[in-house]
Protein backbone atom coordinates (compact mmCIF):
# COMPACT_ATOMS: atom_id res chain seq x y z
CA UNK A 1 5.64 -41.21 4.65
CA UNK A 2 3.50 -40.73 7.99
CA UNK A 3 3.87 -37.38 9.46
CA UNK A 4 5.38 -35.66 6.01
CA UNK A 5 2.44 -33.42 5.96
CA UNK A 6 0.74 -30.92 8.17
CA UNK A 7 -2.83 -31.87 9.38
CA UNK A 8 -4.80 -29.57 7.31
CA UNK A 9 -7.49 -29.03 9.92
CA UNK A 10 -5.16 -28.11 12.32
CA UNK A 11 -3.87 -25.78 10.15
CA UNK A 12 -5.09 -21.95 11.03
CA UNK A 13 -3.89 -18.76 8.62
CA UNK A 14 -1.20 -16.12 9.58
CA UNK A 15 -2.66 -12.74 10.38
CA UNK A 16 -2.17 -10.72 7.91
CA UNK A 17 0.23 -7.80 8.72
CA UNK A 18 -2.06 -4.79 7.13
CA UNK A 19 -5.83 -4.80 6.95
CA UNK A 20 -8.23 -2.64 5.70
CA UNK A 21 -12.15 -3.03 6.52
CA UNK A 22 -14.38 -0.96 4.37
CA UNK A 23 -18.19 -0.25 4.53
CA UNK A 24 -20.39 2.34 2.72
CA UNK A 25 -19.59 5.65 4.94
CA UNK A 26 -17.15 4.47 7.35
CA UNK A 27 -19.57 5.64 10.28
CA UNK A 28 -20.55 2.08 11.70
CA UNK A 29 -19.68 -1.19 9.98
CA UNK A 30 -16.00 -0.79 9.29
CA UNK A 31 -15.04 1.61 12.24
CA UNK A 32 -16.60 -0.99 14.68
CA UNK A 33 -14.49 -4.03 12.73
CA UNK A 34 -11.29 -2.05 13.12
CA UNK A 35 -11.62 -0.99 16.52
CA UNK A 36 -12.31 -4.75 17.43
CA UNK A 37 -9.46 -6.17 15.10
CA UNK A 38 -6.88 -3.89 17.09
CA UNK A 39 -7.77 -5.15 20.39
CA UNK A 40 -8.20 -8.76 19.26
CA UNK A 41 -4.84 -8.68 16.53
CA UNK A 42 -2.13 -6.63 18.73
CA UNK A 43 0.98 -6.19 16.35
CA UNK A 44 -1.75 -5.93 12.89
CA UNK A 45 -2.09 -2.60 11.17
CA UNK A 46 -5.71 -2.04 11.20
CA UNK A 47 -7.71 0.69 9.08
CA UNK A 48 -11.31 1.38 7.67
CA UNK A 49 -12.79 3.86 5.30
CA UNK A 50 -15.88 3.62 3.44
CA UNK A 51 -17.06 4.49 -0.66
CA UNK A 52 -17.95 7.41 0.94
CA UNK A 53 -17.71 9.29 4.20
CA UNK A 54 -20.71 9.67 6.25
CA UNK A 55 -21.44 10.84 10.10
CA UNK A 56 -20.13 9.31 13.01
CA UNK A 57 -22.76 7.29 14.85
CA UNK A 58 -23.40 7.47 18.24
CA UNK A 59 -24.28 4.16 19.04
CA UNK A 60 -21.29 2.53 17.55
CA UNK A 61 -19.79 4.58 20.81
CA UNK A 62 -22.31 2.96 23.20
CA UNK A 63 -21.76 -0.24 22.11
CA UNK A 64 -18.44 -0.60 21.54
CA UNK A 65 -18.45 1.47 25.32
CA UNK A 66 -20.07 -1.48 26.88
CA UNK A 67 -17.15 -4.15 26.09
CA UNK A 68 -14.30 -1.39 26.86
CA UNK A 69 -13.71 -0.53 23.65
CA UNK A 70 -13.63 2.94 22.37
CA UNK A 71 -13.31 4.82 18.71
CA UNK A 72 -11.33 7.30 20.29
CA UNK A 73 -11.02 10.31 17.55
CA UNK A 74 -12.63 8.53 14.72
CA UNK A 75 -13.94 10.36 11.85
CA UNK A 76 -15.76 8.43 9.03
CA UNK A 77 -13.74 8.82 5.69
CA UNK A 78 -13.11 7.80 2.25
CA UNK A 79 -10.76 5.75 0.60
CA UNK A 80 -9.31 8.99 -1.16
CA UNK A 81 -8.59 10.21 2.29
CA UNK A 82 -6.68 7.25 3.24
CA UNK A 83 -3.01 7.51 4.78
CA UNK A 84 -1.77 3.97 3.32
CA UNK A 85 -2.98 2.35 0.07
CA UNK A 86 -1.49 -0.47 0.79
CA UNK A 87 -2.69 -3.79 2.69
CA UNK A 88 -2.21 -7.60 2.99
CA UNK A 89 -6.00 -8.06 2.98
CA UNK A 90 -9.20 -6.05 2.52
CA UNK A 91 -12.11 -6.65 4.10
CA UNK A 92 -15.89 -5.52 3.10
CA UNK A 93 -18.52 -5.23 4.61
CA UNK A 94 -21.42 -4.23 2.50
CA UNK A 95 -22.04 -4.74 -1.56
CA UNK A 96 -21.11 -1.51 -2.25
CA UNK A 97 -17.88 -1.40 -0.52
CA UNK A 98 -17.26 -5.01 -2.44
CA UNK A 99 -17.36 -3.55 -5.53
CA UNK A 100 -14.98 -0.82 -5.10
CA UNK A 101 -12.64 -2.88 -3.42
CA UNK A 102 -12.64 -5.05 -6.19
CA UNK A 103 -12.05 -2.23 -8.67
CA UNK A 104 -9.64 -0.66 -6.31
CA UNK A 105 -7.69 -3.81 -6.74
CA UNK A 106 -7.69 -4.92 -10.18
CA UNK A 107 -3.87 -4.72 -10.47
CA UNK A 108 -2.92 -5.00 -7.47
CA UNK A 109 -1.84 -8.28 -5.45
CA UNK A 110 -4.38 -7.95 -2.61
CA UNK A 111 -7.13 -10.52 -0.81
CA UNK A 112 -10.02 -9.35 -0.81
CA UNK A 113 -12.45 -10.97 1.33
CA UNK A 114 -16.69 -9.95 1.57
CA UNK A 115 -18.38 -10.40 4.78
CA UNK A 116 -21.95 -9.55 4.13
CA UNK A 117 -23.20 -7.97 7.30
CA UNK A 118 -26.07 -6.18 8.42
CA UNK A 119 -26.64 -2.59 8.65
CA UNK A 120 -27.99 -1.72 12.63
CA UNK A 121 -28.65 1.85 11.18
CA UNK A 122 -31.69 0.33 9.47
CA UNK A 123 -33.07 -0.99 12.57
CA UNK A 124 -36.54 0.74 14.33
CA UNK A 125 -38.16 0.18 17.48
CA UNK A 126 -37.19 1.43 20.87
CA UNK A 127 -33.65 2.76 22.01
CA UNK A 128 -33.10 -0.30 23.50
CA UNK A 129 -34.53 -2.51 20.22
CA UNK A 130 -31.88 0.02 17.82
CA UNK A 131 -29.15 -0.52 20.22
CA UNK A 132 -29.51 -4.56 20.39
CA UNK A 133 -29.11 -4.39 16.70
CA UNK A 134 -25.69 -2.66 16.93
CA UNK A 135 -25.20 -5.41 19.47
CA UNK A 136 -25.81 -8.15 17.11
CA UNK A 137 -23.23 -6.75 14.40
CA UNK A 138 -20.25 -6.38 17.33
CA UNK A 139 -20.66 -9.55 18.12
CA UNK A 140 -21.09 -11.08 14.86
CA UNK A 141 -17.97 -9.00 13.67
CA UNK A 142 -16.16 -9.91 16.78
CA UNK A 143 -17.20 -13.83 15.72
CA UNK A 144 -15.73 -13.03 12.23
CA UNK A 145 -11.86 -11.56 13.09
CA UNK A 146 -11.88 -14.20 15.94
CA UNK A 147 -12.08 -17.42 13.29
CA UNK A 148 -11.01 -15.90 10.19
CA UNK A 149 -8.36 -13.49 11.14
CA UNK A 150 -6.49 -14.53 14.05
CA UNK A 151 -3.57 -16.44 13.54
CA UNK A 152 -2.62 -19.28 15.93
CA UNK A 153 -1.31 -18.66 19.53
């Protein structure tokens, strides 16, 4: 029976319709993931919030500025202050946000899925040294929606 099944490494996973990225205070992790996931997942209902709300960071602007992206009226908030409870998939960012994700979700039929990532706001040095930082987690969240969330075509 030749041909009767799919080649699996060809095969690539349907974005999901709803996702959710969450992060500590929803001030740069899970803001920068959902502002990337809308430009790179047109059609996807993307939100974040964090365990907690926090401040909105100025570099996340700066960075996300320099690829023409933009967090328009953002405000970090929490998962209590969340329009929609409801998503295909939710994504975390940081151990914290893991956990309450997974207790979030105990009865409830949702993926969750952890990408550990780095927090820029720990970063020292110059302006320039802080803001290459920020950089790095774009990128490597850019990297991250590209392979694991984007459907085919």
């Amino acid at each position: 029976m030749e041909g009767a099944f799919p080649a699996v490494q060809d095969a690539r996973p349907r974005t999901p319709r709803s996702i959710l990225f969450m992060c500590r205070m929803n001030a740069v992790r899970s803001p920068m993931a959902e502002t990337i996931a809308r430009s790179l997942l047109p059609g996807t209902y993307v939100a974040s919030a964090g365990v907690r709300p926090g401040e909105r960071d100025p570099f996340v602007d700066a960075v996300l500025g320099e690829v023409g992206l933009s967090l328009g009226r953002h405000a970090p908030h929490s998962l209590d202050e969340l329009e929609d409870d409801y998503f295909d998939l939710i994504v975390t960012l940081a151990p914290e946000a893991h956990h309450a994700a997974l207790e979030l979700t105990r009865s409830m039929a949702v993926d969750v899925m952890y990408w550990p990532t780095p927090d820029p706001t720990v970063a020292t040095g110059t302006r320039e040294q802080i803001l290459e930082s920020y950089r790095d987690v774009r990128e490597f969240l850019k990297m991250l929606i590209e392979k694991r969330l984007k459907g085919p075509g």
